[in-house]
PDB file of N, CA and C in Angstrom:
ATOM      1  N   UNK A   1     -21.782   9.270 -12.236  1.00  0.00           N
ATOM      2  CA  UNK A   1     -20.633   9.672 -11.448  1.00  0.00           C
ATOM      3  C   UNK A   1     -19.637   8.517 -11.435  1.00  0.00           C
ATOM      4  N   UNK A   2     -18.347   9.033 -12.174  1.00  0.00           N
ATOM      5  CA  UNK A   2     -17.078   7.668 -11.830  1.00  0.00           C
ATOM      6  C   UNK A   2     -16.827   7.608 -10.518  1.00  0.00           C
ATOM      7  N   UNK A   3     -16.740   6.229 -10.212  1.00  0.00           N
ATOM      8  CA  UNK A   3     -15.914   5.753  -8.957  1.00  0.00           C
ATOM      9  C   UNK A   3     -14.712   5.329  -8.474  1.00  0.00           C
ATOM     10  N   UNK A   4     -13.427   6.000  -7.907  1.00  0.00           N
ATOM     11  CA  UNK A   4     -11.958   5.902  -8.584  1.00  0.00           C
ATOM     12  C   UNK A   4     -11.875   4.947  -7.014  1.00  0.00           C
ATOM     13  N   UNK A   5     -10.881   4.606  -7.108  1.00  0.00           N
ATOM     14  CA  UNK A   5     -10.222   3.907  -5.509  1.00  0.00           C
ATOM     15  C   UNK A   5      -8.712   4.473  -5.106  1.00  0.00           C
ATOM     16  N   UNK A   6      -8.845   5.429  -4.190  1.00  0.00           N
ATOM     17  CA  UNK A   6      -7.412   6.140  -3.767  1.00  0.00           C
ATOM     18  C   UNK A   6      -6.601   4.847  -3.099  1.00  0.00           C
ATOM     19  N   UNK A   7      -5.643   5.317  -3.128  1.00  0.00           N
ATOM     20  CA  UNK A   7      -4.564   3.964  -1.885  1.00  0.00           C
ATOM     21  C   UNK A   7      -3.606   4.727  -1.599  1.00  0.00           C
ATOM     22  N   UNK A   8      -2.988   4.704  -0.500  1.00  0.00           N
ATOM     23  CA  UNK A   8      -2.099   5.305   0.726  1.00  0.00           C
ATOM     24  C   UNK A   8      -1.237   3.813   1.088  1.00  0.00           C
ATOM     25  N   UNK A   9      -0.101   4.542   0.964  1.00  0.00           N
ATOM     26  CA  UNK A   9       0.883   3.563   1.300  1.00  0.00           C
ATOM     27  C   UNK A   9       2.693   3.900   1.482  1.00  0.00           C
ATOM     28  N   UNK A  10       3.471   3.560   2.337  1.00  0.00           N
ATOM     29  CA  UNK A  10       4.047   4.147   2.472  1.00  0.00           C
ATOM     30  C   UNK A  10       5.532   3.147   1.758  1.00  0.00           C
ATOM     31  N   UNK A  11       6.334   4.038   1.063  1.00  0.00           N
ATOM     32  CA  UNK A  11       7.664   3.459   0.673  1.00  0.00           C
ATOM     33  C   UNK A  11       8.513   4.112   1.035  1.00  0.00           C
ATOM     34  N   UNK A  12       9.506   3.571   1.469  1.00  0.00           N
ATOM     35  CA  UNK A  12      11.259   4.487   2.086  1.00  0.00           C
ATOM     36  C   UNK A  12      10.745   4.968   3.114  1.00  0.00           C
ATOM     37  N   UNK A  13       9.701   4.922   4.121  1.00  0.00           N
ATOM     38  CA  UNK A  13       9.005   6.100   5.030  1.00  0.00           C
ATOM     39  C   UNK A  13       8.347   6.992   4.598  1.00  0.00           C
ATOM     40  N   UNK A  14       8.026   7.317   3.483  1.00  0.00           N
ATOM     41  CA  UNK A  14       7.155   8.199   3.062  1.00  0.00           C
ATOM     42  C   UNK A  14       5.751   7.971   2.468  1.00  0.00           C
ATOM     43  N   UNK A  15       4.493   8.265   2.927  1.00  0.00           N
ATOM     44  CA  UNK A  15       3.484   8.102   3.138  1.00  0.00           C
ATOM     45  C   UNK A  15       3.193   8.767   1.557  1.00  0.00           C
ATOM     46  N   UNK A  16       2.409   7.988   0.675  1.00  0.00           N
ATOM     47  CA  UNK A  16       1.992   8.635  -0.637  1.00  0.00           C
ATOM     48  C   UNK A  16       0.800   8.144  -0.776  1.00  0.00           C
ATOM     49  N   UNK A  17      -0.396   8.855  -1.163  1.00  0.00           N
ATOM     50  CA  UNK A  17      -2.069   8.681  -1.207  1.00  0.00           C
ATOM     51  C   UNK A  17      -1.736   9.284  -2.771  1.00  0.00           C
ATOM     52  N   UNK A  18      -2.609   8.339  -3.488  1.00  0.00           N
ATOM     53  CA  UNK A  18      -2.805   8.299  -5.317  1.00  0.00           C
ATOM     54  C   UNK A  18      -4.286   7.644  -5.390  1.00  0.00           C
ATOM     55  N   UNK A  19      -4.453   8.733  -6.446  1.00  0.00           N
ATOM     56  CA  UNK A  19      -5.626   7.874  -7.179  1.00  0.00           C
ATOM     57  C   UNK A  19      -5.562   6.677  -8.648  1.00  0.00           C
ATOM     58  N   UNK A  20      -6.225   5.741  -8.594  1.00  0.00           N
ATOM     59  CA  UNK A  20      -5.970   4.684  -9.426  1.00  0.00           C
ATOM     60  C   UNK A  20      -6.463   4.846 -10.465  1.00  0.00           C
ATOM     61  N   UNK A  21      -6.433   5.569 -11.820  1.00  0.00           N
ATOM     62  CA  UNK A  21      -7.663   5.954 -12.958  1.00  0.00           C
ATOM     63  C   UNK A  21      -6.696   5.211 -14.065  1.00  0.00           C
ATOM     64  N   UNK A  22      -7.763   4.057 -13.787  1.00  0.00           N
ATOM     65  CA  UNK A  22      -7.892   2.730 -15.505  1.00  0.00           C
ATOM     66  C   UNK A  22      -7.565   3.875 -16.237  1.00  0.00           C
ATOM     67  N   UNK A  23      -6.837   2.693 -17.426  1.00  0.00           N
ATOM     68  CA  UNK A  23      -6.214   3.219 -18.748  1.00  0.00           C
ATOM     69  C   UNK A  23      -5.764   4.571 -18.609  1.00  0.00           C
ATOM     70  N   UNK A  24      -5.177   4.906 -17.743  1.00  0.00           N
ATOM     71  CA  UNK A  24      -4.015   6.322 -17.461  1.00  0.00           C
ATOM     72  C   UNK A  24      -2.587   5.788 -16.997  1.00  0.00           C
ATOM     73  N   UNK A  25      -1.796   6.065 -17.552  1.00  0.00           N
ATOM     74  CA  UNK A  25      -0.371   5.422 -17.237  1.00  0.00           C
ATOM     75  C   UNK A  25      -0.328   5.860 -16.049  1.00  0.00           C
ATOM     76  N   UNK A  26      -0.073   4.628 -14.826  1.00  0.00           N
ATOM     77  CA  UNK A  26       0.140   5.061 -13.358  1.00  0.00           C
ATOM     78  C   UNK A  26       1.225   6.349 -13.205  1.00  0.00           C
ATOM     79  N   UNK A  27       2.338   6.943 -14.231  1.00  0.00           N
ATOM     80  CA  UNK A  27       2.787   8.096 -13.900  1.00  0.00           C
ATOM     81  C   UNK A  27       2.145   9.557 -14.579  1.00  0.00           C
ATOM     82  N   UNK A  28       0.656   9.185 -14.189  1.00  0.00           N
ATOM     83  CA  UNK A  28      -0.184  10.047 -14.871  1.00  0.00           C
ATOM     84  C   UNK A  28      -1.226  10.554 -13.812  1.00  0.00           C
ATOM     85  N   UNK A  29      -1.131   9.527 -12.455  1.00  0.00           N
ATOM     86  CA  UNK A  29      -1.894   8.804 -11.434  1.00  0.00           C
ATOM     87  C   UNK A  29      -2.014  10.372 -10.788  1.00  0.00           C
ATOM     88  N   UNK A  30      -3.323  10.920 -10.251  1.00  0.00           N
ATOM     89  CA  UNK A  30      -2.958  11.954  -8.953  1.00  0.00           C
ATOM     90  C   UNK A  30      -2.138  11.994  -8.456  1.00  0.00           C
ATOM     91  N   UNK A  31      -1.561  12.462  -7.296  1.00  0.00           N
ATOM     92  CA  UNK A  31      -0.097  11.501  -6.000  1.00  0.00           C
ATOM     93  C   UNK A  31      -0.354  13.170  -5.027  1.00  0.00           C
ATOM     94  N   UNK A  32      -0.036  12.555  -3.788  1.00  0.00           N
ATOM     95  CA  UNK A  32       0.312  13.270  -2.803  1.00  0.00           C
ATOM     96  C   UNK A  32       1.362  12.988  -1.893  1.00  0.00           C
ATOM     97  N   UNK A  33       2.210  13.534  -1.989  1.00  0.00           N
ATOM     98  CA  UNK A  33       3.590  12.978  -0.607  1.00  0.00           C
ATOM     99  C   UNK A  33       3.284  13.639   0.426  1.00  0.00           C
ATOM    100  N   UNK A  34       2.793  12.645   1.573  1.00  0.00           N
ATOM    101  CA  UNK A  34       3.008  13.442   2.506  1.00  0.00           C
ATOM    102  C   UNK A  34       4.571  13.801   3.296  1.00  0.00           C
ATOM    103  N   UNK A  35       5.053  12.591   2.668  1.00  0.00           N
ATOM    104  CA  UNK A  35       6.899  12.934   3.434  1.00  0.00           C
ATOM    105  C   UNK A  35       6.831  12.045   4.320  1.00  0.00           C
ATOM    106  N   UNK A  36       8.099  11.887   5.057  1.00  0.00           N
ATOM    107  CA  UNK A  36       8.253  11.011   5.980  1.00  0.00           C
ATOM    108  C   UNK A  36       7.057  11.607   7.539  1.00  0.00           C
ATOM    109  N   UNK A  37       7.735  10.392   7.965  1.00  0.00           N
ATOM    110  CA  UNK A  37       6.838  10.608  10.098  1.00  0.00           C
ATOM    111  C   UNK A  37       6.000   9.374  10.121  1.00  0.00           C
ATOM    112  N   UNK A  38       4.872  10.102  10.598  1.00  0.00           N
ATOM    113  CA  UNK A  38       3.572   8.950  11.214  1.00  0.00           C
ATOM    114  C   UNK A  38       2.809   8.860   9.928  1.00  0.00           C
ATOM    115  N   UNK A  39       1.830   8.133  10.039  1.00  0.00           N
ATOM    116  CA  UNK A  39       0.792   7.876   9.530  1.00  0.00           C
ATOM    117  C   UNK A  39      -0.425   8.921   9.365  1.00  0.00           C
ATOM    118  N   UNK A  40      -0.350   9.847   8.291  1.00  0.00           N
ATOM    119  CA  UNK A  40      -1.274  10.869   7.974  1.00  0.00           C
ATOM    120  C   UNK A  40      -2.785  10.292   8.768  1.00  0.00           C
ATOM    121  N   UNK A  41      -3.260  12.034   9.124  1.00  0.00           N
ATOM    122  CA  UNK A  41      -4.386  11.221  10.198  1.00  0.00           C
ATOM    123  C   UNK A  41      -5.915  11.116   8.886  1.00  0.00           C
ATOM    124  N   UNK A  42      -6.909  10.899   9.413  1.00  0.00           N
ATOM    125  CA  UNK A  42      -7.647  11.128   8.246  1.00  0.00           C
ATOM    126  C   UNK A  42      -8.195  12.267   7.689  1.00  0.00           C
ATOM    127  N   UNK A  43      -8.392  13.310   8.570  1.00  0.00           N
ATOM    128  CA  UNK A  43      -8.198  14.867   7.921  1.00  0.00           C
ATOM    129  C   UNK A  43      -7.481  15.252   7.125  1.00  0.00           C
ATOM    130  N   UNK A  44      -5.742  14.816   7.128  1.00  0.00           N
ATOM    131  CA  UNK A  44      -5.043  15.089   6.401  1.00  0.00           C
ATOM    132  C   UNK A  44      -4.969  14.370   4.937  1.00  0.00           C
ATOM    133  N   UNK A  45      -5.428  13.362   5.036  1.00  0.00           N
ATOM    134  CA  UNK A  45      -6.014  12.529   4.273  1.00  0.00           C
ATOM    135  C   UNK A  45      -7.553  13.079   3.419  1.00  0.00           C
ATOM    136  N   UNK A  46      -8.239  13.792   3.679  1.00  0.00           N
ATOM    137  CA  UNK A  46      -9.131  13.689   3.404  1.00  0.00           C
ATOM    138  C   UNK A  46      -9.170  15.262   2.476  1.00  0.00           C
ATOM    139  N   UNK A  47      -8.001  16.106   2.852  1.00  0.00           N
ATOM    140  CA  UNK A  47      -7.491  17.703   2.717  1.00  0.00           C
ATOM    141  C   UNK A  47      -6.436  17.206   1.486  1.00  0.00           C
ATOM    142  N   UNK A  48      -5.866  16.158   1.507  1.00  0.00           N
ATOM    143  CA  UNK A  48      -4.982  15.548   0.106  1.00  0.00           C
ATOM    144  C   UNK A  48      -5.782  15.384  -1.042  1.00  0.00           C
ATOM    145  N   UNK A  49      -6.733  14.647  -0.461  1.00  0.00           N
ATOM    146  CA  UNK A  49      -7.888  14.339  -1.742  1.00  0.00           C
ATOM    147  C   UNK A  49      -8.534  14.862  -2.036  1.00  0.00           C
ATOM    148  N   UNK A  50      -9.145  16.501  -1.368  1.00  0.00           N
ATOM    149  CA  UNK A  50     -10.101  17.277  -1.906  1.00  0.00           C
ATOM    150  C   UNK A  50      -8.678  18.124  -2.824  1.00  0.00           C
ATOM    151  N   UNK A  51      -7.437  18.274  -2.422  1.00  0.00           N
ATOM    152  CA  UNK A  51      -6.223  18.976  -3.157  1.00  0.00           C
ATOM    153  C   UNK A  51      -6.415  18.499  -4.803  1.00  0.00           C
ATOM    154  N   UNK A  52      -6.500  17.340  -4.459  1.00  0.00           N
ATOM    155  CA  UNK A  52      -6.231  15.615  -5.792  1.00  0.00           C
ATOM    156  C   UNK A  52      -7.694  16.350  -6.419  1.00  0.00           C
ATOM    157  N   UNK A  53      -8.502  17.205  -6.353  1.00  0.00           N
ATOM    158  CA  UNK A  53     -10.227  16.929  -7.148  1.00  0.00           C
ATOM    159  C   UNK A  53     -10.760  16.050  -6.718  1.00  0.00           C
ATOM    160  N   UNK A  54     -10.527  15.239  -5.434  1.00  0.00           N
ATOM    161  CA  UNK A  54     -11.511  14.122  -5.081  1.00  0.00           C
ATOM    162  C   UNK A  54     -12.175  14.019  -3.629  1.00  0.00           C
ATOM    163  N   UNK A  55     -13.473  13.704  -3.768  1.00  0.00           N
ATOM    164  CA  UNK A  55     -13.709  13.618  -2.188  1.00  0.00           C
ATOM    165  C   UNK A  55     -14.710  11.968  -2.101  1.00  0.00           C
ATOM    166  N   UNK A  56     -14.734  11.817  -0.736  1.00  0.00           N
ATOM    167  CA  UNK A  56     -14.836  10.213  -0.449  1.00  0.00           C
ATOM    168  C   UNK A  56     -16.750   9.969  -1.208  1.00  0.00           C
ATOM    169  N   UNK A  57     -16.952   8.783  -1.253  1.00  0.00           N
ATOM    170  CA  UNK A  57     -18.011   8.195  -1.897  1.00  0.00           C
ATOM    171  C   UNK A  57     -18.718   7.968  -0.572  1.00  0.00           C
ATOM    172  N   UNK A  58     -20.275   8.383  -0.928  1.00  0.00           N
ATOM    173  CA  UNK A  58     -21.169   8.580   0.668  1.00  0.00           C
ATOM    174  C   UNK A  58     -20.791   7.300   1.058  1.00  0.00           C
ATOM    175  N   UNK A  59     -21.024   7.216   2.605  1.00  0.00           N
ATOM    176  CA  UNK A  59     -20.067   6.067   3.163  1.00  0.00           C
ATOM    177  C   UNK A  59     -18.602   5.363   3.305  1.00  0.00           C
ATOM    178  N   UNK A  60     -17.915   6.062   2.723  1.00  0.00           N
ATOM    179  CA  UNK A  60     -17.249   5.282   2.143  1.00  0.00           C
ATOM    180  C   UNK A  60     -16.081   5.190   3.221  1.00  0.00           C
ATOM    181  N   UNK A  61     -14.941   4.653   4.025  1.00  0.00           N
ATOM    182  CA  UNK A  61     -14.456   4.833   5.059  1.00  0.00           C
ATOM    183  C   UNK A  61     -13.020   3.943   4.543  1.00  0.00           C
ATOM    184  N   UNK A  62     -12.108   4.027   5.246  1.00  0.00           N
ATOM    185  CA  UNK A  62     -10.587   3.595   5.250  1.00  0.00           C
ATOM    186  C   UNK A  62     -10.782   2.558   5.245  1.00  0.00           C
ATOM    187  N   UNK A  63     -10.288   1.470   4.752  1.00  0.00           N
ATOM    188  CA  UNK A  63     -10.095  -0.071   4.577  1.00  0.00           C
ATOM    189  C   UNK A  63      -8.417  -0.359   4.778  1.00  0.00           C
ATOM    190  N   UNK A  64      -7.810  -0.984   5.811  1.00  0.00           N
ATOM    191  CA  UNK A  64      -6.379  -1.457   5.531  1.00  0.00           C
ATOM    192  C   UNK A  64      -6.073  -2.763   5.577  1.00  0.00           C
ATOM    193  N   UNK A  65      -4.978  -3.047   4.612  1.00  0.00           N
ATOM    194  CA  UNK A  65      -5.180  -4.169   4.620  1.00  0.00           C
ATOM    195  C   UNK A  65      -3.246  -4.142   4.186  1.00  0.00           C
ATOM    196  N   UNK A  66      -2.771  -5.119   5.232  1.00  0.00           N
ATOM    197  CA  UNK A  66      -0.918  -5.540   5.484  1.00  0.00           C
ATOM    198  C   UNK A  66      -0.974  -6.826   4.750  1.00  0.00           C
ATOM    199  N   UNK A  67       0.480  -6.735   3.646  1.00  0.00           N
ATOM    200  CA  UNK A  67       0.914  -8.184   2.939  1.00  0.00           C
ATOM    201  C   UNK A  67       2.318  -8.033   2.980  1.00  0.00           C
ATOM    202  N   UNK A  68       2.835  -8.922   3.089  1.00  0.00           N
ATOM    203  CA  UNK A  68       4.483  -8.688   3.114  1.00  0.00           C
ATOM    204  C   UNK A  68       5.507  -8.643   1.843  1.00  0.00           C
ATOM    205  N   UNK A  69       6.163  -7.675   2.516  1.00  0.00           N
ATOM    206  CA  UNK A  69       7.272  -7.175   1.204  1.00  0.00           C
ATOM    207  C   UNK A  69       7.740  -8.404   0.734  1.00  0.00           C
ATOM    208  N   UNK A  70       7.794  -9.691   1.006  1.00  0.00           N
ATOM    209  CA  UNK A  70       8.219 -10.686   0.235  1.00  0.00           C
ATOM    210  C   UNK A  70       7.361 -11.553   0.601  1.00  0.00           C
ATOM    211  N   UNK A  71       6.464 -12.253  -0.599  1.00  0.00           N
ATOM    212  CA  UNK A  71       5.042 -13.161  -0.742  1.00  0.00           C
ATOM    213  C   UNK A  71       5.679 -14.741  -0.279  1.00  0.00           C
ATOM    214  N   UNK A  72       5.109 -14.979   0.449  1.00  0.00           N
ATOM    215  CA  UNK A  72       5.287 -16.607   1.328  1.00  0.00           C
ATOM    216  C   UNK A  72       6.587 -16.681   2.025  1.00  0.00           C
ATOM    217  N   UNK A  73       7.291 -15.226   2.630  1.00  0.00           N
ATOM    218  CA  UNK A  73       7.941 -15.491   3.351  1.00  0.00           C
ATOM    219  C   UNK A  73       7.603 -14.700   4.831  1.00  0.00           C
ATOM    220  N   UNK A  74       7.128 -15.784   5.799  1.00  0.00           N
ATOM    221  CA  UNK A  74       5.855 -14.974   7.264  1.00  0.00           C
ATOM    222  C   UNK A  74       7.071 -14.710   7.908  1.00  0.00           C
ATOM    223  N   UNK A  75       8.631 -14.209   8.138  1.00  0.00           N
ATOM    224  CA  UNK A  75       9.407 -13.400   8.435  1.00  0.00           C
ATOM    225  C   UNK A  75       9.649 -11.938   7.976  1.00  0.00           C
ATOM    226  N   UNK A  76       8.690 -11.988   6.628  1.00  0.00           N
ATOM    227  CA  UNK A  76       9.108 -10.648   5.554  1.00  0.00           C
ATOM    228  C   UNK A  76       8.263  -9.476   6.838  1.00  0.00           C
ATOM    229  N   UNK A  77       9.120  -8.202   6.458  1.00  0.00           N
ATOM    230  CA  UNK A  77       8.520  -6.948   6.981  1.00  0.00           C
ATOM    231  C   UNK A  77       7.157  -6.572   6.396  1.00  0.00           C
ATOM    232  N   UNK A  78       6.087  -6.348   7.235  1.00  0.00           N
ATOM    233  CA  UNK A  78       4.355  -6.237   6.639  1.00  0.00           C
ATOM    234  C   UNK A  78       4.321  -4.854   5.870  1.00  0.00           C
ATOM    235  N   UNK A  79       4.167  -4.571   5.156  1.00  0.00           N
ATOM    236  CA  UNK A  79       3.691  -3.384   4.198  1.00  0.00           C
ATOM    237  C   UNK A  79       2.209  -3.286   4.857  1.00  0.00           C
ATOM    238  N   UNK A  80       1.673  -1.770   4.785  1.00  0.00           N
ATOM    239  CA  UNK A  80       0.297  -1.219   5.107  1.00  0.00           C
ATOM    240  C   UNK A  80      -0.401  -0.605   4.025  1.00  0.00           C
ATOM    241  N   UNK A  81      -1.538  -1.014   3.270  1.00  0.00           N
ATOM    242  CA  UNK A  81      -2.021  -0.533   2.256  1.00  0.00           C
ATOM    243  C   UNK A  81      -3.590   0.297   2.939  1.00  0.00           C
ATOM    244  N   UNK A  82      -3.894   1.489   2.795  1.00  0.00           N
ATOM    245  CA  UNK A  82      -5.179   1.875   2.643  1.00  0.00           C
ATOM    246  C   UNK A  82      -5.441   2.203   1.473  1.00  0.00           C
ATOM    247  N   UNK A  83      -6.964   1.859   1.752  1.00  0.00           N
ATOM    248  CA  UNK A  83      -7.627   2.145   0.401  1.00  0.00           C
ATOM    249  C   UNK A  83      -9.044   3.118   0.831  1.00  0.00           C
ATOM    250  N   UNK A  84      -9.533   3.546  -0.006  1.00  0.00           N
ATOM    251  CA  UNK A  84     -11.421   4.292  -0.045  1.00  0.00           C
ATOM    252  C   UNK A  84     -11.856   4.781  -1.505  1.00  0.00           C
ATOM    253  N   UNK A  85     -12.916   4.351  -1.361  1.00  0.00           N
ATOM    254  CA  UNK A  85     -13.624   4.641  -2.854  1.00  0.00           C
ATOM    255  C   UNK A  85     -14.096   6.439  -2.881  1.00  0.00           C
ATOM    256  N   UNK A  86     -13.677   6.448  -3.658  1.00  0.00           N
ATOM    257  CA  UNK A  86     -13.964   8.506  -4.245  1.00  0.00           C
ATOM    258  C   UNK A  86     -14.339   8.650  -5.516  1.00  0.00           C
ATOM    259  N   UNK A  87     -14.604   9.852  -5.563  1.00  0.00           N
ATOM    260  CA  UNK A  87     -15.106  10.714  -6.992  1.00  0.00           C
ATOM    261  C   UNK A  87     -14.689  11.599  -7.166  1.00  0.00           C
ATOM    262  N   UNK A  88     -14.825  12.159  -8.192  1.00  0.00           N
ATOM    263  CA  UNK A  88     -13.963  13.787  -8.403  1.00  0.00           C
ATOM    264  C   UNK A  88     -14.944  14.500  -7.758  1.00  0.00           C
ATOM    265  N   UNK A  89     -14.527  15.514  -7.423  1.00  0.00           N
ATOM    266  CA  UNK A  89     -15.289  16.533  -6.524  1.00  0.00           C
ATOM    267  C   UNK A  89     -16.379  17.366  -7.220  1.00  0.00           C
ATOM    268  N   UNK A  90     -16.254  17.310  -8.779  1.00  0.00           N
ATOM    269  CA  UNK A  90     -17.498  18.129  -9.631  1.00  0.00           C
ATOM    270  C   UNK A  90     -18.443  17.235 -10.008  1.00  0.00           C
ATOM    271  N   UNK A  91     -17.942  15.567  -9.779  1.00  0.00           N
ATOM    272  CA  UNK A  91     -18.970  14.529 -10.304  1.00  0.00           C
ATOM    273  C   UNK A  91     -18.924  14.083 -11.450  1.00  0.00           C
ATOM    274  N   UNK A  92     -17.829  14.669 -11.885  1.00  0.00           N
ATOM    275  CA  UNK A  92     -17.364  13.924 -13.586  1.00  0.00           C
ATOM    276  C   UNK A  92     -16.221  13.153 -13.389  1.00  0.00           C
ATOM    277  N   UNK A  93     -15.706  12.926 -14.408  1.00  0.00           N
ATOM    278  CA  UNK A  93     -14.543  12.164 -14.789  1.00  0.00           C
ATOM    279  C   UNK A  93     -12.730  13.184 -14.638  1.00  0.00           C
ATOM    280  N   UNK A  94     -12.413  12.416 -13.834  1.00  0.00           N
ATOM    281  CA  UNK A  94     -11.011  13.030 -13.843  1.00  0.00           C
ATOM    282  C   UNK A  94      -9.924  13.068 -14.665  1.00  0.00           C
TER     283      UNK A  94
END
């Protein structure tokens, strides 16, 4: 069973969850927009990725992790990255 790593992250206000699949040109990548607002909850999150062919890896839970839109400057605005490890939902390769 492959193990892909989704990431959720939001640009312009809009919240986009993708899957990361090596040697596929990232505009080849899954993608889900959720659109602007809040922060998709994890149901909705979790209803994107079974959409995407993917569902989470046993255990596997939200990881976030903030770096700033501009590297070594601790005034820059924090960017929010999630991440979780998944599989395609039939257990093969996507």
């Amino acid at each position: 069973m492959s193990e892909y790593t989704a990431q959720m992250s939001s640009s312009g206000g809009r919240w986009i969850l993708y899957v990361a699949l090596m040697g596929v040109p990232v505009s080849q990548w899954p993608e889900h927009d959720f659109g602007p607002g809040t922060v998709p909850t994890p149901g909705e999150r979790s209803q994107a990725l079974t959409g995407l062919g993917f569902v989470f890896m046993s255990g596997a839970e939200w990881e976030w992790t903030e770096y700033p839109e501009r590297p070594d400057d601790d005034t820059s605005p924090v960017r929010l990255l999630a991440t979780v490890r998944v599989c395609s939902r039939d257990g093969g390769a996507s």
